[in-house]
C-alpha atoms as a PDB file:
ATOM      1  CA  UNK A   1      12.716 -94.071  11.781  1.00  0.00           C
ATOM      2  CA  UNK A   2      13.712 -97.507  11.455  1.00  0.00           C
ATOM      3  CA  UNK A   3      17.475 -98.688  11.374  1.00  0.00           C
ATOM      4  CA  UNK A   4      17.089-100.583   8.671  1.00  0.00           C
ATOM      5  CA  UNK A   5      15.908 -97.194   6.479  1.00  0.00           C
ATOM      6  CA  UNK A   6      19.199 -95.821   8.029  1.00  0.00           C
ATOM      7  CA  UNK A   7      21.083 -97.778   7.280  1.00  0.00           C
ATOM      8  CA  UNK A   8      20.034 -98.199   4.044  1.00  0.00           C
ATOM      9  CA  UNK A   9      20.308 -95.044   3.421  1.00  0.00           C
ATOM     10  CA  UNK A  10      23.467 -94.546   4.430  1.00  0.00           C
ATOM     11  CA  UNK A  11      25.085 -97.598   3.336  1.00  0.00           C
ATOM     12  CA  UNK A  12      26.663 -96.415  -0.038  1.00  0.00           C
ATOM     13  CA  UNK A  13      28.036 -93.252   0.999  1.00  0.00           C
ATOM     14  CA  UNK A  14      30.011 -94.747   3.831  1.00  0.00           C
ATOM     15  CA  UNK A  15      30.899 -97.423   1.417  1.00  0.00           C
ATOM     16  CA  UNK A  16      32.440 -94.537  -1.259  1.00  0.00           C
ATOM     17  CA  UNK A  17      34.054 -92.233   2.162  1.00  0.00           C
ATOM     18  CA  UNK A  18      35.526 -95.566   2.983  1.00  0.00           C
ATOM     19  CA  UNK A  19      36.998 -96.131  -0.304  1.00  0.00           C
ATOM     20  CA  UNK A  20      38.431 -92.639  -0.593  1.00  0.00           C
ATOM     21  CA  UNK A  21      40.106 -93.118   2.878  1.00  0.00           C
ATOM     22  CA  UNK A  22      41.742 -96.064   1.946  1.00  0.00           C
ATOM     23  CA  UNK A  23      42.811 -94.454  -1.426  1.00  0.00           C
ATOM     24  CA  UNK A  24      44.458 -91.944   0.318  1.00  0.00           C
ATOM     25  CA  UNK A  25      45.945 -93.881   3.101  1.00  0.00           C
ATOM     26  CA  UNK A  26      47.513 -96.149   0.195  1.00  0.00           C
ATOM     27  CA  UNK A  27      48.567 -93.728  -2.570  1.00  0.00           C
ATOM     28  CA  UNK A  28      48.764 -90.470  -1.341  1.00  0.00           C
ATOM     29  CA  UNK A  29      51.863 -90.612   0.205  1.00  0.00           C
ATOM     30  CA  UNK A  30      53.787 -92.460  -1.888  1.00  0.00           C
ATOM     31  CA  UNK A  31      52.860 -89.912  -4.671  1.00  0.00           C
ATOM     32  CA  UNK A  32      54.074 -87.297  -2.713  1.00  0.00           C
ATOM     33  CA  UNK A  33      57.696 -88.792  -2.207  1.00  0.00           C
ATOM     34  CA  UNK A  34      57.701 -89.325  -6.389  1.00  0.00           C
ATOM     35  CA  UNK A  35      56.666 -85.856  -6.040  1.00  0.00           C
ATOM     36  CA  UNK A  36      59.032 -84.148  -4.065  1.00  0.00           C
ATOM     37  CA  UNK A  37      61.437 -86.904  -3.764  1.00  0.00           C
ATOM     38  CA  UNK A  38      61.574 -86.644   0.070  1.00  0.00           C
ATOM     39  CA  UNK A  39      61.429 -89.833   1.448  1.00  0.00           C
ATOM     40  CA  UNK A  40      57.466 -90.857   1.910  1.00  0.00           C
ATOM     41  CA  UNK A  41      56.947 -94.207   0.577  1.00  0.00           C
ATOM     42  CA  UNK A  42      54.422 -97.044   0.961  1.00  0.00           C
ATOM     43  CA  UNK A  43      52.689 -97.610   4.391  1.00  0.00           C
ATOM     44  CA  UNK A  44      54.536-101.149   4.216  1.00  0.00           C
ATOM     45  CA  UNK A  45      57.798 -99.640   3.452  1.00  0.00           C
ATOM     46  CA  UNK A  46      57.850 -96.582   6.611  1.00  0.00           C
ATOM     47  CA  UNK A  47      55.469 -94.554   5.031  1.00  0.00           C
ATOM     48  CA  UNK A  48      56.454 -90.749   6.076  1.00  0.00           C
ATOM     49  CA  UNK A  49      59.218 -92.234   8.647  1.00  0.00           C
ATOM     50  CA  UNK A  50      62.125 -90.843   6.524  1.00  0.00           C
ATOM     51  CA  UNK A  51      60.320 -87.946   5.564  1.00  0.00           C
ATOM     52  CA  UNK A  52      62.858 -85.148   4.832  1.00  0.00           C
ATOM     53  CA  UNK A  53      59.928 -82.873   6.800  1.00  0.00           C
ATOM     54  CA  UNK A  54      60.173 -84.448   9.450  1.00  0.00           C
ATOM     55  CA  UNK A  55      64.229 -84.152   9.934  1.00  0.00           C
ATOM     56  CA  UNK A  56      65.603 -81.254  11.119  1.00  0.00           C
ATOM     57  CA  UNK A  57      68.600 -80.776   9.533  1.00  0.00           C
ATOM     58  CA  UNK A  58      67.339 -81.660   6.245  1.00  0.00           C
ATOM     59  CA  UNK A  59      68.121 -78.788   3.630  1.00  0.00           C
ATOM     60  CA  UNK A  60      65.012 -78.660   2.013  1.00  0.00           C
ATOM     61  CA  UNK A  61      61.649 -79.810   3.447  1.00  0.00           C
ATOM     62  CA  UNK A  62      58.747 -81.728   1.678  1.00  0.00           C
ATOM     63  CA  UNK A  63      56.355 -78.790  -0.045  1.00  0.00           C
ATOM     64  CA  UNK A  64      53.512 -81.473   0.865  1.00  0.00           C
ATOM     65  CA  UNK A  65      54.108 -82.553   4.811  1.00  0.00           C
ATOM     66  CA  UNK A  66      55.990 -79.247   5.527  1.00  0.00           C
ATOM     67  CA  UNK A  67      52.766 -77.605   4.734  1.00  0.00           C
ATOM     68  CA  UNK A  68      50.123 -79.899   6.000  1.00  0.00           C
ATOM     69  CA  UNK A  69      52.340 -81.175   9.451  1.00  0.00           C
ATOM     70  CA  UNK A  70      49.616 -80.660  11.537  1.00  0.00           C
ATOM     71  CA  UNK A  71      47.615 -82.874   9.314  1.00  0.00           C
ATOM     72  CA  UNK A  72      50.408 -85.580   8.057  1.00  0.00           C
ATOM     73  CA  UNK A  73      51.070 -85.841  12.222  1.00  0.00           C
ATOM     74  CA  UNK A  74      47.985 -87.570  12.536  1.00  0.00           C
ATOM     75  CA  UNK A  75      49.354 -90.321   9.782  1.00  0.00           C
ATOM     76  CA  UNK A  76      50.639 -93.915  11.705  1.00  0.00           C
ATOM     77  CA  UNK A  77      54.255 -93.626  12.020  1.00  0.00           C
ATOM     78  CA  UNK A  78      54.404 -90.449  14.235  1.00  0.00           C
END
């Protein structure tokens, strides 16, 4: 098959996965410190860095990274 079918082909979704990544990267977090109120902010501003989930002595935990910590490691800033 030729590349150019390929990639043709393939352009859009990688376009639309590429905009959904950077969606999440961007708002995700900070809507789930207006959320849960636990610290995750903008990626400019530390991002999950003063995460309450990531704090051990913290009362409560963040419902959101608490749950997903495997997956919210993998974020920049950790």
């Amino acid at each position: 098959m030729n590349v150019m079918i390929i990639w043709s082909r393939l352009r859009r979704p990688l376009a639309v996965a590429l905009f959904a990544a950077v969606f999440a990267y961007i708002f995700i977090t900070p809507l789930c410190g207006w959320l849960f109120s636990c610290g995750c902010d903008w990626p400019w501003r530390g991002f999950t860095q003063h995460c309450n989930a990531f704090i051990a002595t913290a009362p409560e935990k963040c419902a959101w990274c608490a749950t997903h910590w495997r997956l919210s490691q993998l974020w920049p800033g950790h």
